[in-house]
Protein backbone atom coordinates (compact mmCIF):
# COMPACT_ATOMS: atom_id res chain seq x y z
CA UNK A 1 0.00 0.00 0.00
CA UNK A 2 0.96 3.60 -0.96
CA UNK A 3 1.34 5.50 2.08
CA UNK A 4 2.50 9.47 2.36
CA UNK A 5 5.39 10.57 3.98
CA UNK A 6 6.41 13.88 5.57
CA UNK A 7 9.40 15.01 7.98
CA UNK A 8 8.66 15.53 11.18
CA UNK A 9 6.75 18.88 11.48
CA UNK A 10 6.29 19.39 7.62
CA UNK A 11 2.76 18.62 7.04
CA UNK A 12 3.16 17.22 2.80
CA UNK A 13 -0.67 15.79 2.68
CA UNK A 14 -3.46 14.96 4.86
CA UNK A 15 -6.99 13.50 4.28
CA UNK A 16 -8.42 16.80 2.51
CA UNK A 17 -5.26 17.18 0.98
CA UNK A 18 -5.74 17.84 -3.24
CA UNK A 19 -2.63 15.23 -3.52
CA UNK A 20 -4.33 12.22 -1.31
CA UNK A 21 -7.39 10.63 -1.40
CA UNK A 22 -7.94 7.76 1.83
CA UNK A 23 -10.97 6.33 2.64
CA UNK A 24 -10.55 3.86 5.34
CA UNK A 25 -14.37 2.31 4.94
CA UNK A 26 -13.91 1.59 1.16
CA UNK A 27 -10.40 0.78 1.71
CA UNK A 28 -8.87 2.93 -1.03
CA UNK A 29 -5.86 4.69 -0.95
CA UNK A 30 -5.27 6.95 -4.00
CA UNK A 31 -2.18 9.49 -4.78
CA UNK A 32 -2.44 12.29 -7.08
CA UNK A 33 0.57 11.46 -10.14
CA UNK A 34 1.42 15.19 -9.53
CA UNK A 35 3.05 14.42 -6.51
CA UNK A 36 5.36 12.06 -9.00
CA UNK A 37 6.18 14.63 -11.53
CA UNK A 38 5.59 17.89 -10.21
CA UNK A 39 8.75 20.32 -9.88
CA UNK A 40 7.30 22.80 -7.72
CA UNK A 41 6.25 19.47 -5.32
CA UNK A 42 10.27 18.62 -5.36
CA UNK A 43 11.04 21.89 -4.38
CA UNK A 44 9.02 21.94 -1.42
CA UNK A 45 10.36 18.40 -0.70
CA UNK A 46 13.80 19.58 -0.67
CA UNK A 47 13.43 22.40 1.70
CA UNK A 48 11.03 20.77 3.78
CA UNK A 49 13.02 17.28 3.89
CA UNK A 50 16.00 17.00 1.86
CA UNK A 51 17.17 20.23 3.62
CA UNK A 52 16.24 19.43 7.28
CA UNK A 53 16.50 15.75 7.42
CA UNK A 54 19.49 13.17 8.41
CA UNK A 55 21.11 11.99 5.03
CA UNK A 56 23.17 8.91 4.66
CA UNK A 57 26.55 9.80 3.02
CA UNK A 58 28.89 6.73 3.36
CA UNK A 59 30.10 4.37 5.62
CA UNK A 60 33.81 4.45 7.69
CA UNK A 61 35.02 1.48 5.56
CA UNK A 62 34.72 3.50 2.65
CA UNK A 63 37.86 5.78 3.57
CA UNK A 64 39.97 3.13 5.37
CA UNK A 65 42.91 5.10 5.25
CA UNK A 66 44.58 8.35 6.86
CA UNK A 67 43.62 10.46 3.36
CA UNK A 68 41.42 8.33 1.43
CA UNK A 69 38.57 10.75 -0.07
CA UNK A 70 35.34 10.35 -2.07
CA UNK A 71 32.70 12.67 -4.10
CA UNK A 72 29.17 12.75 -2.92
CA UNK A 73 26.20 14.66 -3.33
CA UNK A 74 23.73 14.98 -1.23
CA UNK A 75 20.57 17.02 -2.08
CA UNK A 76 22.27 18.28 -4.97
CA UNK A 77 25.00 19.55 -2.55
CA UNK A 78 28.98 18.37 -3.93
CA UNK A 79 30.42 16.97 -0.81
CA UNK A 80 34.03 15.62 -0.29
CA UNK A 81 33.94 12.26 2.67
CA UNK A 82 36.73 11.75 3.98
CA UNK A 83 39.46 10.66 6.50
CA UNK A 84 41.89 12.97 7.62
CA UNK A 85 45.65 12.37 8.72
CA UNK A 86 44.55 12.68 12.09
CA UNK A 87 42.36 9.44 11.39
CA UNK A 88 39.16 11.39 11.90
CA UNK A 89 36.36 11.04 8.90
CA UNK A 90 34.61 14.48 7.80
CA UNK A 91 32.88 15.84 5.84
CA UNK A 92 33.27 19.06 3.44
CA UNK A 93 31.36 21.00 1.30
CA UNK A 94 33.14 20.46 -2.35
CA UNK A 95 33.58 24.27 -2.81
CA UNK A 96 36.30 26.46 -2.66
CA UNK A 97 35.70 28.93 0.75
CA UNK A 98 37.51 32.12 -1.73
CA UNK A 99 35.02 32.15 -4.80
CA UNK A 100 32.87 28.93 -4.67
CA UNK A 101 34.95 26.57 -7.24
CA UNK A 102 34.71 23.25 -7.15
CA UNK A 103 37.89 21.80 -5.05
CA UNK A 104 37.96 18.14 -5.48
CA UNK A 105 37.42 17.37 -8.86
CA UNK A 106 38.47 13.76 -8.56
CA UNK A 107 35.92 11.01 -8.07
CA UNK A 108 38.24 9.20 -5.18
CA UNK A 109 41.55 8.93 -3.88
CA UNK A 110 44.03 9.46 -1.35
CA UNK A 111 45.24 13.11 -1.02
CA UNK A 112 46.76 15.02 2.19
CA UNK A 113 46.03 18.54 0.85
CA UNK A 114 43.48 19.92 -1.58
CA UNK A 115 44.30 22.70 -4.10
CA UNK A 116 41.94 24.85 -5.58
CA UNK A 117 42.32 24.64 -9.57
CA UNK A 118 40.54 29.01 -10.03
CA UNK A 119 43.42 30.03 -7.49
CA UNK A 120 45.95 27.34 -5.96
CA UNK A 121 44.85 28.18 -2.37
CA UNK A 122 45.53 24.81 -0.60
CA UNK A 123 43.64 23.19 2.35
CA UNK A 124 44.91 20.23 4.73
CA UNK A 125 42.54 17.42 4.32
CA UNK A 126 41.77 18.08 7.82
CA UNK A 127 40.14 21.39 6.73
CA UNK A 128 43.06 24.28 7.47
CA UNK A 129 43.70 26.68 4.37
CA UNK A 130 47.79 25.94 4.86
CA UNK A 131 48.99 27.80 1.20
CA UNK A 132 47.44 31.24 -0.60
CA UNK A 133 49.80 32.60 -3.43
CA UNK A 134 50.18 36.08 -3.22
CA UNK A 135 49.14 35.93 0.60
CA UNK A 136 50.20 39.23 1.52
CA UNK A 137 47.42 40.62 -0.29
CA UNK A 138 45.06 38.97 2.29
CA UNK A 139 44.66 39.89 6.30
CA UNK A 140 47.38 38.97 8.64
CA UNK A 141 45.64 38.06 11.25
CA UNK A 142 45.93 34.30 12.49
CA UNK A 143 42.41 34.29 12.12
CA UNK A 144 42.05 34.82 8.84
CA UNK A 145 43.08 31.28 7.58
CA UNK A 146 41.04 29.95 10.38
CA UNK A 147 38.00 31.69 8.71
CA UNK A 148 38.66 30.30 5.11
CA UNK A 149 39.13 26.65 6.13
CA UNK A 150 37.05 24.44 4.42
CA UNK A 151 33.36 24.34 5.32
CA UNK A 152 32.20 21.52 7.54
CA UNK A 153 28.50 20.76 7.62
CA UNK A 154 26.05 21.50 10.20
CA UNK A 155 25.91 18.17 11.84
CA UNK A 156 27.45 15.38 11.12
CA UNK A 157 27.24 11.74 13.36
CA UNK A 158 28.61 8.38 12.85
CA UNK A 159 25.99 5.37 13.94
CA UNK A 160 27.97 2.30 13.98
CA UNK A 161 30.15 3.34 10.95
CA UNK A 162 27.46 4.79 9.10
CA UNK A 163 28.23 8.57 8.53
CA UNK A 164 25.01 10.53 8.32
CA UNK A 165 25.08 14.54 8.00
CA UNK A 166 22.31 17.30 8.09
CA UNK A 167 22.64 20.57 6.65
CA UNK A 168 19.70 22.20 8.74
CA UNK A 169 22.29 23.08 12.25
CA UNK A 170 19.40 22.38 14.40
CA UNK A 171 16.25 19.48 14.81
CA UNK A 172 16.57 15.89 16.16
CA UNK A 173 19.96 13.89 17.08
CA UNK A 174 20.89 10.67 14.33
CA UNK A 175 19.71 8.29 16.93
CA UNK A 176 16.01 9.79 17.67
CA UNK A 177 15.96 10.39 13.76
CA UNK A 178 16.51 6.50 13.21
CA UNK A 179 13.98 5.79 16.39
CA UNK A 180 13.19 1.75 15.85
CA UNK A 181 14.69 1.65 12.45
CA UNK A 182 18.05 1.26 14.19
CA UNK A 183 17.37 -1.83 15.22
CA UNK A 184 17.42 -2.96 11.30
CA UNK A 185 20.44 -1.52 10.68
CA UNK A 186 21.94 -3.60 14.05
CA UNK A 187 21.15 -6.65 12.52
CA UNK A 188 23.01 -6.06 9.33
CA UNK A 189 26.19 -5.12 11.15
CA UNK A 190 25.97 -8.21 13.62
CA UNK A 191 26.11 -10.39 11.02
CA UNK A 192 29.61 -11.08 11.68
CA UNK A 193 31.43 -10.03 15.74
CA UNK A 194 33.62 -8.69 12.73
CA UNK A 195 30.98 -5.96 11.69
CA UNK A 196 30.63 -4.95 7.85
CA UNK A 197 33.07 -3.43 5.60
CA UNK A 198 32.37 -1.64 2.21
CA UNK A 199 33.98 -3.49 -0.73
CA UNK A 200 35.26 -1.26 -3.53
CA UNK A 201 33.17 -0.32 -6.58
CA UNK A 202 29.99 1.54 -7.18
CA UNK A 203 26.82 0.52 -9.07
CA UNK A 204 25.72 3.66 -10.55
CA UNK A 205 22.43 4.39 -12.85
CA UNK A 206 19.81 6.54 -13.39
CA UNK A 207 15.63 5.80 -13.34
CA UNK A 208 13.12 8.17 -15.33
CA UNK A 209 11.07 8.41 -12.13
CA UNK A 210 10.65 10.20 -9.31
CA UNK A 211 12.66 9.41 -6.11
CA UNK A 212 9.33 7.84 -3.98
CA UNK A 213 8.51 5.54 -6.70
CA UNK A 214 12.08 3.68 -5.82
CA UNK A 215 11.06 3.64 -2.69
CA UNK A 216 8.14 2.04 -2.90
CA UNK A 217 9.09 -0.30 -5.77
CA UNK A 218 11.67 -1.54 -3.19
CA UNK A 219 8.82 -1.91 -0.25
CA UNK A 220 6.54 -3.85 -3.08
CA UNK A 221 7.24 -7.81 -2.84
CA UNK A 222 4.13 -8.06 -4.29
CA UNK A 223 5.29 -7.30 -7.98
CA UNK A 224 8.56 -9.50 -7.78
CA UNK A 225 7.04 -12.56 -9.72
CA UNK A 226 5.03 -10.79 -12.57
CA UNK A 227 7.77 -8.23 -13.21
CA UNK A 228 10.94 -10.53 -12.55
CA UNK A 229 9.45 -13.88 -14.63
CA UNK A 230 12.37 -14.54 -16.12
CA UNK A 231 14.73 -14.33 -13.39
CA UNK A 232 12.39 -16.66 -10.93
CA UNK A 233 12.01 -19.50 -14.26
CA UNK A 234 15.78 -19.24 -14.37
CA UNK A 235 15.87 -19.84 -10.39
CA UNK A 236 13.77 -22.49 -11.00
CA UNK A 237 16.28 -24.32 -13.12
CA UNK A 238 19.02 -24.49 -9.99
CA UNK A 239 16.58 -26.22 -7.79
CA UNK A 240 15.58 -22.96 -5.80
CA UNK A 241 12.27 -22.33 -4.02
CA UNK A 242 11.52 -19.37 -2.71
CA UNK A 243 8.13 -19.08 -0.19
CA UNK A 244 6.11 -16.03 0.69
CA UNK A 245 5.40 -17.07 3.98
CA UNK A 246 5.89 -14.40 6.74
CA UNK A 247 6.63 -11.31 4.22
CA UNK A 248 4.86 -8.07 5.34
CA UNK A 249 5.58 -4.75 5.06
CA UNK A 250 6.23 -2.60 8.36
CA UNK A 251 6.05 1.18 9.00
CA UNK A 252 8.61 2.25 11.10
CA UNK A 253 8.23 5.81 13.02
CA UNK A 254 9.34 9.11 11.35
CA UNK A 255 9.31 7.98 7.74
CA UNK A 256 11.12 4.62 8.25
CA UNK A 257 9.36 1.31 7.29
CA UNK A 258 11.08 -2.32 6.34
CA UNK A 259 10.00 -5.01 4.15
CA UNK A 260 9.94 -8.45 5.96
CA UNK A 261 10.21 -11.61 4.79
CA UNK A 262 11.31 -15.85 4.63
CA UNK A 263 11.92 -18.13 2.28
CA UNK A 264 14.84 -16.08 0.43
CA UNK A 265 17.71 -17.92 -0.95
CA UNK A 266 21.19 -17.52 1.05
CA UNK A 267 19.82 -17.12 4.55
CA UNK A 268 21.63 -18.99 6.79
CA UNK A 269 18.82 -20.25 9.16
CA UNK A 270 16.71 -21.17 6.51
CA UNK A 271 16.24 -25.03 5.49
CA UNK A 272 19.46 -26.07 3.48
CA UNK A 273 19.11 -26.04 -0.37
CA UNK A 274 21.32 -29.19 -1.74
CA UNK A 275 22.83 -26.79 -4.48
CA UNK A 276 24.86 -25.67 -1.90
CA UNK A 277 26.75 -28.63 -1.31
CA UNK A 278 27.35 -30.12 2.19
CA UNK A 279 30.63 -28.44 2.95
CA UNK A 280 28.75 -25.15 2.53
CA UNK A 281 25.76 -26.91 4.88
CA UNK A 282 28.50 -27.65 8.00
CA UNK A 283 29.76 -24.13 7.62
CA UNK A 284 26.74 -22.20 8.08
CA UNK A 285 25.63 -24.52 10.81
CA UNK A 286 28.80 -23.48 12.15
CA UNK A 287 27.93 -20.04 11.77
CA UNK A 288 24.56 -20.17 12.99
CA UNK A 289 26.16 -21.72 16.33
CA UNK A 290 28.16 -18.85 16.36
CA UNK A 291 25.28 -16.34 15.96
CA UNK A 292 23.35 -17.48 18.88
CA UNK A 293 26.14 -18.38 20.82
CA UNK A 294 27.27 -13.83 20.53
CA UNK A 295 23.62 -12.39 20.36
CA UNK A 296 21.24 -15.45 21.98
CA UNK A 297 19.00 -17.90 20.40
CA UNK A 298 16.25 -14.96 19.36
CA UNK A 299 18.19 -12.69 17.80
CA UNK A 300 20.24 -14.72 16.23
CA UNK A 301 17.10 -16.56 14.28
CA UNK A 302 15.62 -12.97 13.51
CA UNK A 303 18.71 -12.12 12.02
CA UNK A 304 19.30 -15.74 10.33
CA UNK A 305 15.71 -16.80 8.98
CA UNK A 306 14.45 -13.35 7.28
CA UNK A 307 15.46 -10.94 4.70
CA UNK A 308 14.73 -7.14 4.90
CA UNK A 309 14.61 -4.53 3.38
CA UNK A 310 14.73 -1.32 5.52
CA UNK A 311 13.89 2.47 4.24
CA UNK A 312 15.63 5.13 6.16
CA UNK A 313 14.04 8.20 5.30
CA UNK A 314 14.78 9.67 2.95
CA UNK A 315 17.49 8.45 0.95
CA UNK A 316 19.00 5.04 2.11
CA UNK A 317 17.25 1.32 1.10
CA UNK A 318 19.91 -1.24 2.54
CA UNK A 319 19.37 -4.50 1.11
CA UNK A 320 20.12 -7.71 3.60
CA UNK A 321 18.26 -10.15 1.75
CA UNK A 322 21.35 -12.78 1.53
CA UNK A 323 24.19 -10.57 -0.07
CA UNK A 324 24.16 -6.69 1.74
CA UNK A 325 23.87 -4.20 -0.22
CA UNK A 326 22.74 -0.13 0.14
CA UNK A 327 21.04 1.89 -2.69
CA UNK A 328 21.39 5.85 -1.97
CA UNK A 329 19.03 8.01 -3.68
CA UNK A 330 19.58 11.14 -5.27
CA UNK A 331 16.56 13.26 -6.75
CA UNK A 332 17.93 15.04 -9.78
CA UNK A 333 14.37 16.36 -11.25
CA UNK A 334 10.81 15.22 -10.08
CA UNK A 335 10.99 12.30 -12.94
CA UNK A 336 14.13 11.47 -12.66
CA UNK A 337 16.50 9.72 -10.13
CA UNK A 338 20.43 8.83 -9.63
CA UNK A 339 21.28 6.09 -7.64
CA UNK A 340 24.36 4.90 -6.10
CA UNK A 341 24.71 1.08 -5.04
């Protein structure tokens, strides 16, 4: 089911709203398409969300290294993540504090200073402006470079390696922001007493719709069959079988919801499928000893006998259906969408 969603304190649509229609007696839930494809909708999604909210930008693992640096945007905002020499990971606008220009203009890498291309000033990767030619044109106050360091943004926190910022400086902390959504994002990273790491490479491409549709294509199991035929006749052929049983669709507080469900190939509670051969059947018995044996006999089948699929408002669907794997969207136009997997 379609359902609307709003930030905390921005009202997007109620009952007499022109862009919802609910009636809970004919049970009918209807969405006007211009809340799909209308600009001047995204625009008041961006200031009233996209603006305010917690975004996901990366996780820890992704900058391993004293230097390492990626490109993001966020909310159509050029960010540089990174970790400094110091071992600390930040977060920077991508922008030049003299004039605006772009600083970083490579897609990752391992740098300890960045130099603007416009004017060569120079900035430590742990945000001091340390070079300015010419700098006796400029102030000579010690404050001065202090001032023109690179720009930070408003709040940034770090939930169990993954790096979330906000560029509104005030409104809820990360962990009342996630509420009961956390608790999805715990069971992905206890997976292993090892935690998760990010392996290189990016999945990157582009849909001609508008940012909610990919979230609720990803909270639909229901069109999975019909749309995917092909891939379940092929899964067919290598002896899987898939059930239904137990899939439902949760809504989570303050946007959040999670797709639930069993019978998904790879789990390693779930019955054994021969095609794995039996050495692979010892070792995840192993490992499910191991599980309950860390976390306790509940928590270890929760985490071992379903997939999910959590939403965390607004941007990040991590996928632990087997494999892990995060999509990160990024609204471009109101019918069309990047995203980064």
């Amino acid at each position: 089911m379609a359902q609307t969603i709003a930030a905390p304190g921005v009202k997007i649509a109620d009952r007499s709203s022109p862009y919802v229609r609910e009636d809970w007696a004919a049970r009918t839930f209807r969405v006007n398409r211009d809340v799909f494809r209308s600009e001047s909708i995204l625009a008041r999604e961006r200031r009233g969300i996209w603006d305010t909210q917690w975004l996901y930008l990366g996780h820890e693992t992704e900058v391993p290294r004293p230097g390492d640096f990626k490109q993001r945007t966020l909310a159509g905002r050029p960010l540089i993540f990174s970790r400094d020499s110091r071992d600390r990971v930040r977060a920077y606008l991508n922008a030049c504090p003299h004039r605006g220009t772009v600083l970083c203009r490579e897609t990752e890498g391992n740098a300890k200073t960045f130099q603007c291309f416009y004017h060569a000033w120079t900035f430590a990767n742990t945000g001091e402006l340390v070079g300015i030619p010419d700098a006796g044109a400029y102030p000579p106050e010690r404050g001065f470079a202090a001032e023109m360091g690179l720009r930070e943004l408003p709040r940034f926190e770090n939930y169990r390696g993954f790096v979330f910022v906000s560029f509104a400086a005030n409104g809820p902390s990360l962990r009342d922001h996630l509420g009961d959504a956390r608790d999805y994002l715990d069971m992905m990273i206890d997976h292993s007493e090892k935690g998760i790491e990010v392996i290189p490479g990016t999945h990157l491409y582009s849909i001609r719709g508008n940012w909610k549709l990919a979230v609720e294509n990803a909270m639909d199991g229901y069109h999975f069959s019909p749309t995917h035929v092909t891939f379940v006749e092929y899964l067919k052929t290598t002896g899987y079988v898939t059930s239904d049983e137990g899939g439902r669709a949760i809504t989570l507080e303050n946007g959040h919801s999670v797709l639930v469900f069993s019978g998904h190939g790879g789990r390693v509670g779930m019955q054994w499928e021969p095609r794995f051969g039996e050495e692979q059947r010892r070792r995840t018995e192993e490992n499910v000893k191991r599980l309950a044996a860390r976390l306790g006999e509940e928590r270890a089948k929760q985490i071992a006998s379903t997939s999910r699929i959590p939403y965390l408002f607004p941007k990040l669907l991590p996928f632990d259906i087997g494999g892990l794997a995060a999509r990160q969207l990024e609204p471009e136009r109101a019918c069309y969408t990047d995203v980064h997997g």
